[in-house]
Structure formats: structure tokens, C-alpha cells
Protein backbone atom coordinates (compact mmCIF):
# COMPACT_ATOMS: atom_id res chain seq x y z
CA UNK A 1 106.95 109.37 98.11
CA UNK A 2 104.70 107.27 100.17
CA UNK A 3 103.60 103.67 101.44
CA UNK A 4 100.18 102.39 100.31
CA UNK A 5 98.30 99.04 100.38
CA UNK A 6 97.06 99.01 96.94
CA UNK A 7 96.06 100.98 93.88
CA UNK A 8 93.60 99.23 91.92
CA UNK A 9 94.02 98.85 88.08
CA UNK A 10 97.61 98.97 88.21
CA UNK A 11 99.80 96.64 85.98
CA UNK A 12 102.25 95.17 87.86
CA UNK A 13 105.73 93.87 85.92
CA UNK A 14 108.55 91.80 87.29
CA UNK A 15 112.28 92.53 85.15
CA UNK A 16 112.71 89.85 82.62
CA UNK A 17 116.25 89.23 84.34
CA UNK A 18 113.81 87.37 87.46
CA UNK A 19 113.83 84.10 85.99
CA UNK A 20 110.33 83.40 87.09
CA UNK A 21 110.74 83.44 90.79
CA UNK A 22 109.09 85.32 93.23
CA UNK A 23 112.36 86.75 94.68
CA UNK A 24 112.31 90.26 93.07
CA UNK A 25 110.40 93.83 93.17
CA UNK A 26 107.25 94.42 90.54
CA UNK A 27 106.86 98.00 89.47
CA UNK A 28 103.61 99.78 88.01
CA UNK A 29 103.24 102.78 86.64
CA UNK A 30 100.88 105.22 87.77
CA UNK A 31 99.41 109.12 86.27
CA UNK A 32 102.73 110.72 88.82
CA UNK A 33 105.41 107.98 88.44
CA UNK A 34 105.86 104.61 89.62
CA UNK A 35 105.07 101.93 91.93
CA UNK A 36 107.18 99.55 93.56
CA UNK A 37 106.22 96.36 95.63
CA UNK A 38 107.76 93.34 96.81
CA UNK A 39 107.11 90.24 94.67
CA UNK A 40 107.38 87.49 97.74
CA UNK A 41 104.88 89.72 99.36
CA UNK A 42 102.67 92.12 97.85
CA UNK A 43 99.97 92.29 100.36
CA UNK A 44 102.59 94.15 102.36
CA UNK A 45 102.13 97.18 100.68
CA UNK A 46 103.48 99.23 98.32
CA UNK A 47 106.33 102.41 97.89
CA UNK A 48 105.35 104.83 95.31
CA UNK A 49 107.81 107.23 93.66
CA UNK A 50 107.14 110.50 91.75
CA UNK A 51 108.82 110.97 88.42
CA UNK A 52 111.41 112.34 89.51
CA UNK A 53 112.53 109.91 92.28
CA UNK A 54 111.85 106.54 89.92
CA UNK A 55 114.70 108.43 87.56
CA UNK A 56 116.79 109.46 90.39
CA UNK A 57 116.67 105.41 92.19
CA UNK A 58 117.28 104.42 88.22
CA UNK A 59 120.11 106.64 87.40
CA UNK A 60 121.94 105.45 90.81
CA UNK A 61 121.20 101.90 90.24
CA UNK A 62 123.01 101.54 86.91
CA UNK A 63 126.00 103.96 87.98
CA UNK A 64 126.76 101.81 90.89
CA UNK A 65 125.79 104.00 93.33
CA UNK A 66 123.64 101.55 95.60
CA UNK A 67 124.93 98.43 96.80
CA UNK A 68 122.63 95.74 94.81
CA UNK A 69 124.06 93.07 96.36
């Protein structure tokens, strides 16, 4: 896991649940896993994931284990 500015050629996606607004995280994937940046802001930077991790933050998400609100 690590903190980058960019990765060119990536193809950045927002979840179709964003409704169009800018209020949500894009994700890319890249050759080791998957990158993760916020939409508001990408210029900040981006967190990127290996495998692994993206399925471990997924699995969590949608058995409640983080606190999405």
C-alpha cells in the first residue's frame, strides 16, 4: 500500500450509486490491484491497494465491518 500523485493511463470510475456528483472515491485498476482517489480532489493524490487489500477493504465494506456513514 502506498500514496502517489498520479499514474498515467489509468481509467478512473466513480460507483454508479454517485448520482453524478463529485462527492465520492474513483477507483482504477492497475497490473497489482487497485487505485483509489478522492473525486472532490484528485490532484491530492492517490492510495493504491494490492490485490489482496482492495478484496480485504471490499469484503469488510459489504459485511458491515467499517462504519460508512
Amino acid at each position: 500500500m502506498g500514496t502517489k500523485v498520479d499514474i498515467p493511463g489509468l481509467e478512473w470510475r466513480k460507483s454508479t450509486h454517485s448520482g453524478g456528483g463529485n462527492d465520492c472515491v474513483e477507483v482504477a485498476f492497475t497490473p497489482d490491484g487497485t487505485a483509489l482517489r478522492d473525486s472532490k480532489n484528485p490532484a491530492a493524490g492517490l492510495l493504491t491497494l494490492h490485490s489482496a487489500g482492495w478484496d480485504a477493504l471490499l469484503s469488510a465494506a459489504r459485511s458491515g465491518e467499517l462504519n460508512l456513514r
